[in-house]
N, C-alpha and C. Protein backbone atom coordinates (compact mmCIF):
# COMPACT_ATOMS: atom_id res chain seq x y z
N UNK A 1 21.26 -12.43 -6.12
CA UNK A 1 20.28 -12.16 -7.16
C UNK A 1 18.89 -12.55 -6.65
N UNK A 2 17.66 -11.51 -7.09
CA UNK A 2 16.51 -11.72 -6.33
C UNK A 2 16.03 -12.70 -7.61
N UNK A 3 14.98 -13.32 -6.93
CA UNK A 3 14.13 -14.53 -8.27
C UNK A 3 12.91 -13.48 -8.50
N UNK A 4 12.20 -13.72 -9.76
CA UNK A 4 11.26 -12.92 -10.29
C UNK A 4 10.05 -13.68 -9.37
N UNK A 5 9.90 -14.89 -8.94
CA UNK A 5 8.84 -15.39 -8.39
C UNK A 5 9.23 -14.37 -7.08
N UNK A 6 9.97 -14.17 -5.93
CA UNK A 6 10.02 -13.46 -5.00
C UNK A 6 9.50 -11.97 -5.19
N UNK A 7 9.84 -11.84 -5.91
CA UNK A 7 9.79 -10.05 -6.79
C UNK A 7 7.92 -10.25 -6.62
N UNK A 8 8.04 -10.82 -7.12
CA UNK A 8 6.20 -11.08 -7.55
C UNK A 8 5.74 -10.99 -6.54
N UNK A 9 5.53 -11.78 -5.49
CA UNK A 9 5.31 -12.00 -3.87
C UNK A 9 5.12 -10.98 -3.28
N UNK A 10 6.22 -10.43 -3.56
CA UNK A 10 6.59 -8.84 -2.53
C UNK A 10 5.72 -8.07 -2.92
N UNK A 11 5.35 -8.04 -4.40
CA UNK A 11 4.88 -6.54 -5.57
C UNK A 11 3.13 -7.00 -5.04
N UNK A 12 2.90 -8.16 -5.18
CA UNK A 12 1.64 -8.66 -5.21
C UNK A 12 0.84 -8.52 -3.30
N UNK A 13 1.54 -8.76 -2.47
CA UNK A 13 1.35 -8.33 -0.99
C UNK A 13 1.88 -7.18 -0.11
N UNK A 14 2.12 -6.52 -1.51
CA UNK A 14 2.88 -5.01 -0.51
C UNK A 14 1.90 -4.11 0.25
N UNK A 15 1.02 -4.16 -0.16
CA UNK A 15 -0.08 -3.05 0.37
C UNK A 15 -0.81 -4.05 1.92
N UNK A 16 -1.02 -5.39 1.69
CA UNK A 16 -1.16 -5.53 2.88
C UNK A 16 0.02 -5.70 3.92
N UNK A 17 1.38 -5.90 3.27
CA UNK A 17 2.21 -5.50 4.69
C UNK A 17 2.02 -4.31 5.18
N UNK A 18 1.85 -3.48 4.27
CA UNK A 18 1.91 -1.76 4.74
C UNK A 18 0.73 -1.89 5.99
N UNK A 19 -0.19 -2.84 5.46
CA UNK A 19 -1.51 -2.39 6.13
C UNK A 19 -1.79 -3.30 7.03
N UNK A 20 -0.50 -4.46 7.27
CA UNK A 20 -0.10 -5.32 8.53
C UNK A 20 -1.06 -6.06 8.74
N UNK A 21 -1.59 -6.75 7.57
CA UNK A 21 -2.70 -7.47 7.20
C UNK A 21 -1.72 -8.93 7.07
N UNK A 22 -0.80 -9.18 7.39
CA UNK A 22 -0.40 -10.76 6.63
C UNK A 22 0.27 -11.42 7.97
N UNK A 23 0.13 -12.62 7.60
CA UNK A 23 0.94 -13.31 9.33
C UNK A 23 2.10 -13.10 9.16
N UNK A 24 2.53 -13.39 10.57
CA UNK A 24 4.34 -13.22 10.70
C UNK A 24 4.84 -13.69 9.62
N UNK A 25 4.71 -14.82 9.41
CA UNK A 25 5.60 -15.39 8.34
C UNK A 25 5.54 -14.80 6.89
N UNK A 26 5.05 -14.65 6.26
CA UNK A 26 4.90 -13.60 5.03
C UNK A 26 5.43 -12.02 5.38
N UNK A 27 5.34 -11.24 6.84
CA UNK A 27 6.32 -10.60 7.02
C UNK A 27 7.36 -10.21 6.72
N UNK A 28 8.10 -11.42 7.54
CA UNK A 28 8.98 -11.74 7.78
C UNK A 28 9.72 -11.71 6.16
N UNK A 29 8.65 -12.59 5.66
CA UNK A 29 9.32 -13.21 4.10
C UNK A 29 9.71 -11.82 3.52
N UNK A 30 9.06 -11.05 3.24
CA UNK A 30 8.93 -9.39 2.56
C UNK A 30 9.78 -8.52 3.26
N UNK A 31 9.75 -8.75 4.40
CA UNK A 31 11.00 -7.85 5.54
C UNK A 31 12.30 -7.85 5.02
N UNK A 32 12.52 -9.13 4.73
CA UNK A 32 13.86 -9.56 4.52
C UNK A 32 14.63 -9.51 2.89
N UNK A 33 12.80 -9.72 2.16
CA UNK A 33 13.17 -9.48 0.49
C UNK A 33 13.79 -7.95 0.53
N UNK A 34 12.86 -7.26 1.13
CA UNK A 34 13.00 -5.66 0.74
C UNK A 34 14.39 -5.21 1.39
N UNK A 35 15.29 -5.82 2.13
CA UNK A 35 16.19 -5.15 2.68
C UNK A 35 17.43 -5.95 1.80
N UNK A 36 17.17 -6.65 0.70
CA UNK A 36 18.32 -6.94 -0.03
C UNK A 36 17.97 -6.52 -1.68
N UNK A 37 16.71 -6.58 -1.81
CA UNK A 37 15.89 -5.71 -3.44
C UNK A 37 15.95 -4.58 -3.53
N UNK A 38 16.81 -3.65 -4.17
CA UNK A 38 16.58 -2.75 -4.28
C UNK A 38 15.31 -1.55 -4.75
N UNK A 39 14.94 -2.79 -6.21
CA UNK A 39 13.67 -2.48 -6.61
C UNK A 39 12.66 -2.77 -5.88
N UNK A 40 12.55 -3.83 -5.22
CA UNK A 40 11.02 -3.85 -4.32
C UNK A 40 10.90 -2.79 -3.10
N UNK A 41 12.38 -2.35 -2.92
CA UNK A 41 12.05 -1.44 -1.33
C UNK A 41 12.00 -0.39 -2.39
N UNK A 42 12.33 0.13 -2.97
CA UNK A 42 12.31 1.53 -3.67
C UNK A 42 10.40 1.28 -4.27
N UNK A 43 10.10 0.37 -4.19
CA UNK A 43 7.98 0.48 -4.58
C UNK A 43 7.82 0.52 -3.39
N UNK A 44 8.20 -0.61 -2.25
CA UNK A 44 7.75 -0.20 -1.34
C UNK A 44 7.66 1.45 -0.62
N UNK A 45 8.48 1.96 -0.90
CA UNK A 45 8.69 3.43 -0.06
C UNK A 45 8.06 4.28 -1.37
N UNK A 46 7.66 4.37 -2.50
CA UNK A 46 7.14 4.87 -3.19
C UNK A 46 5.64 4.92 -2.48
N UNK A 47 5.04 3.83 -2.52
CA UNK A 47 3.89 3.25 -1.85
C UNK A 47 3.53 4.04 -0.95
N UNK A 48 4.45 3.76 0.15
CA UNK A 48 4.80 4.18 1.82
C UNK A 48 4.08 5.89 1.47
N UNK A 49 5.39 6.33 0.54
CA UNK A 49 5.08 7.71 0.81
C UNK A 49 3.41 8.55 0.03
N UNK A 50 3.08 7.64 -0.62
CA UNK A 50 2.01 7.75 -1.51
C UNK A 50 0.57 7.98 -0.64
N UNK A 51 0.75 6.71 0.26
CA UNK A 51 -0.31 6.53 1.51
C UNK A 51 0.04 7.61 2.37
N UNK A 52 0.84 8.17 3.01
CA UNK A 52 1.16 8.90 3.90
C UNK A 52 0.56 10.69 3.82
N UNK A 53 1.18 10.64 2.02
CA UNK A 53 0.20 12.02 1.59
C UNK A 53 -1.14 11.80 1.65
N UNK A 54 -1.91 10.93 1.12
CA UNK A 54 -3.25 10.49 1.37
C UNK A 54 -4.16 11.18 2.31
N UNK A 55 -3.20 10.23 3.46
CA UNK A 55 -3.57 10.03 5.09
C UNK A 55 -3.46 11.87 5.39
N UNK A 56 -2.51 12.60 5.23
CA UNK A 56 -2.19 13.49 5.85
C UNK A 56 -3.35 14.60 4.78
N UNK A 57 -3.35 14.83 3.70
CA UNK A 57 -4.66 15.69 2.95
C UNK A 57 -5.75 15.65 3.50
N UNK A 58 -6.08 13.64 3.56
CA UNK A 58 -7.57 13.61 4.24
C UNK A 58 -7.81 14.32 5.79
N UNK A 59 -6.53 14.13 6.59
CA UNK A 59 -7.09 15.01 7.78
C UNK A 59 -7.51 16.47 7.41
N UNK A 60 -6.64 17.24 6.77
CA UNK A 60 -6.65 19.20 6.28
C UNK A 60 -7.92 18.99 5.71
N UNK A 61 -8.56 17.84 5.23
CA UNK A 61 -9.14 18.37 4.35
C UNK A 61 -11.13 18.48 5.41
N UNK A 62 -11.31 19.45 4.62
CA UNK A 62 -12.75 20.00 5.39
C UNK A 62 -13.83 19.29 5.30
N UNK A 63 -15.01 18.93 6.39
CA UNK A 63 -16.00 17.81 6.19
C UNK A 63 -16.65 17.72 5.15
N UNK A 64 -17.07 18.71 4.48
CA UNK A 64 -18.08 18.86 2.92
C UNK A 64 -17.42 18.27 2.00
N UNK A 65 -15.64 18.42 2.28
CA UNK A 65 -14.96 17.92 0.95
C UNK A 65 -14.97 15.71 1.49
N UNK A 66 -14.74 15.97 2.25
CA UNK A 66 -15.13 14.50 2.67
C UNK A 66 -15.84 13.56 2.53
N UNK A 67 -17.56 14.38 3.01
CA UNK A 67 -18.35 13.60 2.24
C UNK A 67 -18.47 13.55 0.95
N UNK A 68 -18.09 14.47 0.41
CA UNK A 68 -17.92 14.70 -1.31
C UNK A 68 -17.25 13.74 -1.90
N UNK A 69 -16.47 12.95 -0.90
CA UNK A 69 -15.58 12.42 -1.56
C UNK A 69 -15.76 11.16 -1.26
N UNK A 70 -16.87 10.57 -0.11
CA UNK A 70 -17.11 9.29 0.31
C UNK A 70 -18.06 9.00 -0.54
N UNK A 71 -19.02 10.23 -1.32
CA UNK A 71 -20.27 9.41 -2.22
C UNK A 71 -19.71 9.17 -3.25
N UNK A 72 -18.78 10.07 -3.79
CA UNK A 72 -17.95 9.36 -4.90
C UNK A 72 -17.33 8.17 -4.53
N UNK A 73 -17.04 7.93 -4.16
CA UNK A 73 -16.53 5.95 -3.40
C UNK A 73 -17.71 5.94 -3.61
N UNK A 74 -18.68 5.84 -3.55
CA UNK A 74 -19.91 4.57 -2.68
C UNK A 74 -20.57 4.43 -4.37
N UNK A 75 -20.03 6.10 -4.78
CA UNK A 75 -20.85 5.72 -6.70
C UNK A 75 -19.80 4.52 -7.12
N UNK A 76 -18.66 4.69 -7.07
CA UNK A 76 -17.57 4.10 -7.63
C UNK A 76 -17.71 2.04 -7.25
N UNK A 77 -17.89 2.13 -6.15
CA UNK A 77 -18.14 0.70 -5.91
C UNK A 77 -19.76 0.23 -6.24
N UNK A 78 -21.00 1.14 -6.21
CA UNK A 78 -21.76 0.59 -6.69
C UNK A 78 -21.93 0.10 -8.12
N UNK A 79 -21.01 0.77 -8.90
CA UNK A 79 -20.72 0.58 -10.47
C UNK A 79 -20.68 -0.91 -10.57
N UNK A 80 -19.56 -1.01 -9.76
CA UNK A 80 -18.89 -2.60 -10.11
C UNK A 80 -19.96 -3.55 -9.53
């Protein structure tokens, strides 16, 4: 049985494992949650595949739509 504090851990640092932002040891820790959680690897690969469409649009996609889409970011963070 997984603990809800672990669950949390995983849910709360998933995007920087993806993005291999965390030391070994927190890795490691999440490596090992997700290969016995069913629910955390099933977000994780939700995630996974979420970023992957992203990644793969932004290449097809044409330079005008790009920058179109970086000033919207730059409006979006100047808001905050």
């Amino acid at each position: 049985m997984n603990s809800i504090k672990e669950c949390d851990f995983v849910l709360k640092n998933i995007s920087s494992y993806i993005d291999k932002d965390l030391d070994k040891t927190c890795c490691e820790k999440i490596k090992k949650h997700l290969e016995k959680c069913k629910d955390c690897n099933r977000e994780y690969n939700d995630i996974k595949k979420i970023l992957d469409l992203c990644k793969n649009s932004f290449v097809k996609m044409e330079k005008k739509d790009k920058e179109k889409m970086y000033k919207n970011i730059d409006k979006l963070l100047k808001k905050e």
